[in-house]
N, C-alpha and C. Protein backbone atom coordinates (compact mmCIF):
# COMPACT_ATOMS: atom_id res chain seq x y z
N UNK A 1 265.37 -27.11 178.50
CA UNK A 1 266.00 -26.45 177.43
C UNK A 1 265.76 -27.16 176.13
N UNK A 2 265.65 -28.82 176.33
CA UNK A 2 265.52 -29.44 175.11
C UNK A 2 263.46 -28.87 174.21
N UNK A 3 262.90 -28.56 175.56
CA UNK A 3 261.94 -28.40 174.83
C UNK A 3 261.61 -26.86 174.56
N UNK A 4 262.75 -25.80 174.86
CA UNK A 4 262.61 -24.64 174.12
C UNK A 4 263.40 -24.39 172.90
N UNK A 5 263.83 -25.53 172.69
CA UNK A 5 265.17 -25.92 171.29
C UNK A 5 263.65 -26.11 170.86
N UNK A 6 262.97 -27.36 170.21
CA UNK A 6 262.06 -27.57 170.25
C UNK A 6 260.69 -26.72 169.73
N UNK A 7 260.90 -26.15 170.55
CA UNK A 7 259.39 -25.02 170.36
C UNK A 7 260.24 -24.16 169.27
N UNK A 8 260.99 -23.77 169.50
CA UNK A 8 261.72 -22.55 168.72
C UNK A 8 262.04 -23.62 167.01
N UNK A 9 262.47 -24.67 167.29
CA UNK A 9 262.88 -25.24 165.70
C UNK A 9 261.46 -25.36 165.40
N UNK A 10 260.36 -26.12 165.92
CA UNK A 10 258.87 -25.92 165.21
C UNK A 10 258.75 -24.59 164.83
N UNK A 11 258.61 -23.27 165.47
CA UNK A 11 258.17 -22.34 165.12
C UNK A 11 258.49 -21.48 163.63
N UNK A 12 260.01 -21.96 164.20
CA UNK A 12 260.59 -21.63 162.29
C UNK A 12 260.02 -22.40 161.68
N UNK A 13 259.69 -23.56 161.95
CA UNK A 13 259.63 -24.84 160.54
C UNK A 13 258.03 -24.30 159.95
N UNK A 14 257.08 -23.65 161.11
CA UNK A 14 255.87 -23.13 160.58
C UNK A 14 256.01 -21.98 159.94
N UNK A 15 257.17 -21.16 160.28
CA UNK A 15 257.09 -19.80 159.92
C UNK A 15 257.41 -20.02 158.23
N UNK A 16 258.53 -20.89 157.69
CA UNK A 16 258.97 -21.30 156.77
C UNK A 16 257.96 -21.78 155.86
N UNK A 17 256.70 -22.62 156.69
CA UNK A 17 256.04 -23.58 155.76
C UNK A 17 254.76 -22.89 155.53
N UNK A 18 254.10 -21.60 156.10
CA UNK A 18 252.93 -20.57 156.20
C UNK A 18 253.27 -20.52 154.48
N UNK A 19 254.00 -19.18 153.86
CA UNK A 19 253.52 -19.09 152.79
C UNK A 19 253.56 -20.07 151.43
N UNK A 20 253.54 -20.93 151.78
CA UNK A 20 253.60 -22.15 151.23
C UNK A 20 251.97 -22.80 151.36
N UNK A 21 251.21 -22.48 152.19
CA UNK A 21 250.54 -22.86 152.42
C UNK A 21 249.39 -21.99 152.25
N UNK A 22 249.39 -20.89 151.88
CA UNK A 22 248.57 -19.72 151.24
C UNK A 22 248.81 -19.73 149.85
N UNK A 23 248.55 -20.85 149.17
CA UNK A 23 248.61 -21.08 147.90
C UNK A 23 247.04 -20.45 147.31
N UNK A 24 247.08 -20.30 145.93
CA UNK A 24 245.72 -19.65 145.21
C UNK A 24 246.10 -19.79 143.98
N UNK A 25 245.00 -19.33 143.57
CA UNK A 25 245.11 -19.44 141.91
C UNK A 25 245.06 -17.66 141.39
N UNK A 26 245.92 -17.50 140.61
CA UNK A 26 246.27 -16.07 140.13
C UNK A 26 246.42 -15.90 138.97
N UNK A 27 245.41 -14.47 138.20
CA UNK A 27 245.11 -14.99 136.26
C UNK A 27 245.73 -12.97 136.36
N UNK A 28 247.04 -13.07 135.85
CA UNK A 28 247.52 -11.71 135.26
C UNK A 28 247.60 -11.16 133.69
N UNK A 29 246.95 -10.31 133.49
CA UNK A 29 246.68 -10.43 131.79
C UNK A 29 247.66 -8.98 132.20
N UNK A 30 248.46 -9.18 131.17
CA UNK A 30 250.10 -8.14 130.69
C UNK A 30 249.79 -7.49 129.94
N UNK A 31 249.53 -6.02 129.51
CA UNK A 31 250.08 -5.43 127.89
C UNK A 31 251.27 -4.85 127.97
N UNK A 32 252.19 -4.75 128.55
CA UNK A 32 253.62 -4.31 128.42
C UNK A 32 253.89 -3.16 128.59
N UNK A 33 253.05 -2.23 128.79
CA UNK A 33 253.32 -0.77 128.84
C UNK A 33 252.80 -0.04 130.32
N UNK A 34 253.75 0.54 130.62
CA UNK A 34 253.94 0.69 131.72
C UNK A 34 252.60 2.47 131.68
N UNK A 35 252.14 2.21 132.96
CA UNK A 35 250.52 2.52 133.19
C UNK A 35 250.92 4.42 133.25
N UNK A 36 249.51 4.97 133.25
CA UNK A 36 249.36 6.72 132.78
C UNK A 36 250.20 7.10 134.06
N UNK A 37 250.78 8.10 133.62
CA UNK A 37 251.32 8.78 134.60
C UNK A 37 251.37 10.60 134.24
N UNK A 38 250.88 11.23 135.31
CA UNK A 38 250.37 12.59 134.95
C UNK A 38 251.99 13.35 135.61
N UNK A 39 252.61 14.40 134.92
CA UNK A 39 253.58 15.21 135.53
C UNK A 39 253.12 16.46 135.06
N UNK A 40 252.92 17.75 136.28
CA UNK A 40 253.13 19.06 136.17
C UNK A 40 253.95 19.21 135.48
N UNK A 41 253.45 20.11 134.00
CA UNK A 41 254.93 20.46 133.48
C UNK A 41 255.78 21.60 134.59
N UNK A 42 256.68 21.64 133.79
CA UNK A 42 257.74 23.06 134.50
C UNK A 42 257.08 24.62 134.35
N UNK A 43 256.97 24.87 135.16
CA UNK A 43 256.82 26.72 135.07
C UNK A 43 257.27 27.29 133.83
N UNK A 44 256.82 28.24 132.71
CA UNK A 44 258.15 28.34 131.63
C UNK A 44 257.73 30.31 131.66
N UNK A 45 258.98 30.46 131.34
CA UNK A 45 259.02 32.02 131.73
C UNK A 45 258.75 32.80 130.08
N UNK A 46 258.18 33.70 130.15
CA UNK A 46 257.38 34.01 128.92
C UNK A 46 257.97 35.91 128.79
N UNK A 47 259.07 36.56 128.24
CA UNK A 47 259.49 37.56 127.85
C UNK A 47 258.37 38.75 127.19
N UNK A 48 258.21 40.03 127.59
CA UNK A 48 257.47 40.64 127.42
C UNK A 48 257.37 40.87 126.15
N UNK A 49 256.52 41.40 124.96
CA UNK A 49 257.24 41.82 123.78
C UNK A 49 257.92 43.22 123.99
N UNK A 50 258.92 43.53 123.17
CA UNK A 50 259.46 44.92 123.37
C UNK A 50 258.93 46.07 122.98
N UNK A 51 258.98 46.96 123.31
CA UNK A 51 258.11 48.15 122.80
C UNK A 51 258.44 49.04 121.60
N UNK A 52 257.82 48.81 120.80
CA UNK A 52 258.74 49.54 119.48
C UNK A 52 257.61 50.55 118.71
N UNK A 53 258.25 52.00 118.61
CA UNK A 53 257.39 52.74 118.21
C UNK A 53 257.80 53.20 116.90
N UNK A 54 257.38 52.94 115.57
CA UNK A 54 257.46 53.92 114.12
C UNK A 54 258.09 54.72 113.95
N UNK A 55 259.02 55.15 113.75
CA UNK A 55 259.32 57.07 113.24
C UNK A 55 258.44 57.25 112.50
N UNK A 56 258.19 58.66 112.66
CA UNK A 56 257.40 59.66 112.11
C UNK A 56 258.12 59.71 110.51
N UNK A 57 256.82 59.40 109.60
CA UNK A 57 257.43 59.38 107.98
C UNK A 57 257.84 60.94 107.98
N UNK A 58 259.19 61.29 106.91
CA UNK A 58 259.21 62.46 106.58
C UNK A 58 259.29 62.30 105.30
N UNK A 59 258.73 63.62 104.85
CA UNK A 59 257.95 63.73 103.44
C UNK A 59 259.18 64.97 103.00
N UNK A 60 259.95 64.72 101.59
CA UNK A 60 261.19 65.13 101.09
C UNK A 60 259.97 65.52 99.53
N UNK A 61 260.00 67.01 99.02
CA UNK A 61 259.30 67.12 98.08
C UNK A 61 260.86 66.96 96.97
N UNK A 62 259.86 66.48 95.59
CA UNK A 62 260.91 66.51 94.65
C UNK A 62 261.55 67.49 94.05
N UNK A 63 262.54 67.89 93.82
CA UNK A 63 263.09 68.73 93.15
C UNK A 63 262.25 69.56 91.89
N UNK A 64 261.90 70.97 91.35
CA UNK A 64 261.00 71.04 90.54
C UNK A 64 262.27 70.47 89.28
N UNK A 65 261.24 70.26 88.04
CA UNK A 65 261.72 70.10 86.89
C UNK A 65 261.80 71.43 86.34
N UNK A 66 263.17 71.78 85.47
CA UNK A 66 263.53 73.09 84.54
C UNK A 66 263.48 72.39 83.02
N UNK A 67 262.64 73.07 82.26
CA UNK A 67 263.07 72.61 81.32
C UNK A 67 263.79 74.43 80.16
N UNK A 68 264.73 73.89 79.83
CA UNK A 68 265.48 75.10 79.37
C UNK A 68 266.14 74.56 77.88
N UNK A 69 266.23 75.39 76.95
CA UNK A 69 266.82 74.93 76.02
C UNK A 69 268.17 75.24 75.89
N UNK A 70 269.08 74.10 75.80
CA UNK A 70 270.70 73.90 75.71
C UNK A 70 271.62 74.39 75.62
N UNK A 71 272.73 75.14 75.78
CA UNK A 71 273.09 76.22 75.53
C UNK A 71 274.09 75.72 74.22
N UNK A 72 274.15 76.96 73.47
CA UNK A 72 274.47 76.76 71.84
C UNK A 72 276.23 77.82 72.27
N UNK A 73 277.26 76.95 71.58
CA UNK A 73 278.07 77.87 71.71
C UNK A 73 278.33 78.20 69.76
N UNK A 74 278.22 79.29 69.44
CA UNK A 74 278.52 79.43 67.45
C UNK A 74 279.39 80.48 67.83
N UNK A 75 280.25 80.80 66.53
CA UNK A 75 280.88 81.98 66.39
C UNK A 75 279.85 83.36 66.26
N UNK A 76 280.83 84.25 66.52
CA UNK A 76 279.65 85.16 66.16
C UNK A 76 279.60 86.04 64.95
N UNK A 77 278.52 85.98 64.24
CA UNK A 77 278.42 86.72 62.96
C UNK A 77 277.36 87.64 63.11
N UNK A 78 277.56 88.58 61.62
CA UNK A 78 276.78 89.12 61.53
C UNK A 78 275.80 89.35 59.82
N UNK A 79 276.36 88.19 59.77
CA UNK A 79 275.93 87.92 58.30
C UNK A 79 276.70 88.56 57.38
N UNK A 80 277.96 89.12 57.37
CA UNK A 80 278.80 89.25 56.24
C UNK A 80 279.20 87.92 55.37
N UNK A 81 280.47 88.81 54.62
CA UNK A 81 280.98 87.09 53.55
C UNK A 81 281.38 85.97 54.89
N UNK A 82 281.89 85.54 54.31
CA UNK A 82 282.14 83.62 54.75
C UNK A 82 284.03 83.94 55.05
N UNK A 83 284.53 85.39 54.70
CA UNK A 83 285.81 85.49 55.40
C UNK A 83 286.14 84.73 56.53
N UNK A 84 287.06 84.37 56.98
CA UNK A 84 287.51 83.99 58.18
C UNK A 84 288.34 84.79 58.63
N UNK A 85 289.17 85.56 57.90
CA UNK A 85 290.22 86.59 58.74
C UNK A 85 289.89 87.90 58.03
N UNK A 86 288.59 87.90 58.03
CA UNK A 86 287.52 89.37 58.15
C UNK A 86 288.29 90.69 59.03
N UNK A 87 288.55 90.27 60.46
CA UNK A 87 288.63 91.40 61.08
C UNK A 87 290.21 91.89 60.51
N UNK A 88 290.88 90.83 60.25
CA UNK A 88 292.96 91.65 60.18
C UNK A 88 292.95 92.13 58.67
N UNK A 89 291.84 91.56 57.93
CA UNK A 89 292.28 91.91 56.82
C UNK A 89 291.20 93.46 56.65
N UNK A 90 290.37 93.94 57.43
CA UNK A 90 290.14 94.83 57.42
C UNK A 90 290.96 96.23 58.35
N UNK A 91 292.07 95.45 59.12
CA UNK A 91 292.48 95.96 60.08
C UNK A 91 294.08 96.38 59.07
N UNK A 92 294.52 95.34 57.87
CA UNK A 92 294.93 95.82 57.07
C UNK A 92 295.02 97.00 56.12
N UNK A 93 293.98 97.19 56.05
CA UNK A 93 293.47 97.84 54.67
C UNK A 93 293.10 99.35 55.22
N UNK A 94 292.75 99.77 56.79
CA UNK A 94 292.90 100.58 56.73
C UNK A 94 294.06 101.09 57.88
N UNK A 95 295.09 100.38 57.72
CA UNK A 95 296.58 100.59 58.15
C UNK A 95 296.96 101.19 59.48
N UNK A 96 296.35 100.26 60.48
CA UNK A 96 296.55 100.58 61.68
C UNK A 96 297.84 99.56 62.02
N UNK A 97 298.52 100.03 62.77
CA UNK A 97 300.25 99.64 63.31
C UNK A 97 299.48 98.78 64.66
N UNK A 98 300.73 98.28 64.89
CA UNK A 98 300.48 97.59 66.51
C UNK A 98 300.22 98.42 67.34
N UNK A 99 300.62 99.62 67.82
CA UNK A 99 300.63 100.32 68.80
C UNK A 99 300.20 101.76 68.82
N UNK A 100 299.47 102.08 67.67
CA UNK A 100 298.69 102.99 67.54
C UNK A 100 298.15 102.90 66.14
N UNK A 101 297.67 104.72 65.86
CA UNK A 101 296.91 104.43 64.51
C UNK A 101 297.54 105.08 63.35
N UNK A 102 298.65 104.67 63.41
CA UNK A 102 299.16 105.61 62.03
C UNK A 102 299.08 104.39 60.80
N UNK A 103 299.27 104.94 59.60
CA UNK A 103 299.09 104.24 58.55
C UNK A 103 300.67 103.87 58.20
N UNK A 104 300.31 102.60 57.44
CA UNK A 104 301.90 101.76 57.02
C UNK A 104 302.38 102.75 56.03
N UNK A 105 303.94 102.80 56.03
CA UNK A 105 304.60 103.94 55.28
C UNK A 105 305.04 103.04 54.20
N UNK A 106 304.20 102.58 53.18
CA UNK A 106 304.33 101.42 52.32
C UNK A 106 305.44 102.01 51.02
């Protein structure tokens, strides 16, 4: 038993002392940035355009133009004097009453 105590404490003591003993010389040149890495983008979902159709132009003609001259409101004459109470004072003179035609019993 003492010499499988033995075998077994050597074996660790080699197992322990191996990478120790795979020594080398090792030259790592660093730039700090961590190396290319390629990712599939994502699928991306792309909306149809919508369908859109014009109305039909409608054509509205303009109104015609009138041209008319203004309407005039004047008294009405007939080219006598410049009277203004022309008609009563002729309606005087030959002596018609309110309500018929007899002459004033002056």
């Amino acid at each position: 038993m003492k010499q499988l105590a033995i075998v077994a404490a050597l074996a660790a003591g080699l197992l322990t002392i191996a990478p120790g003993v795979q020594a080398r010389v090792n030259v790592d040149i660093g730039i700090g940035i961590p190396g290319v890495v390629y990712a599939e983008p994502a699928p991306v979902y792309v909306a149809p355009q919508p369908v859109y159709v014009a109305p039909q132009p409608v054509y509205m003609a303009p109104q015609p133009v009138v041209v008319a001259p203004a309407p005039v409101h004047a008294p009405y004459w007939r080219g006598r004097d410049d009277d203004d109470d022309q008609g009563e004072r002729r309606w005087r003179e030959r002596g018609y009453r309110k309500h018929g035609w007899h002459r004033h019993d002056d």
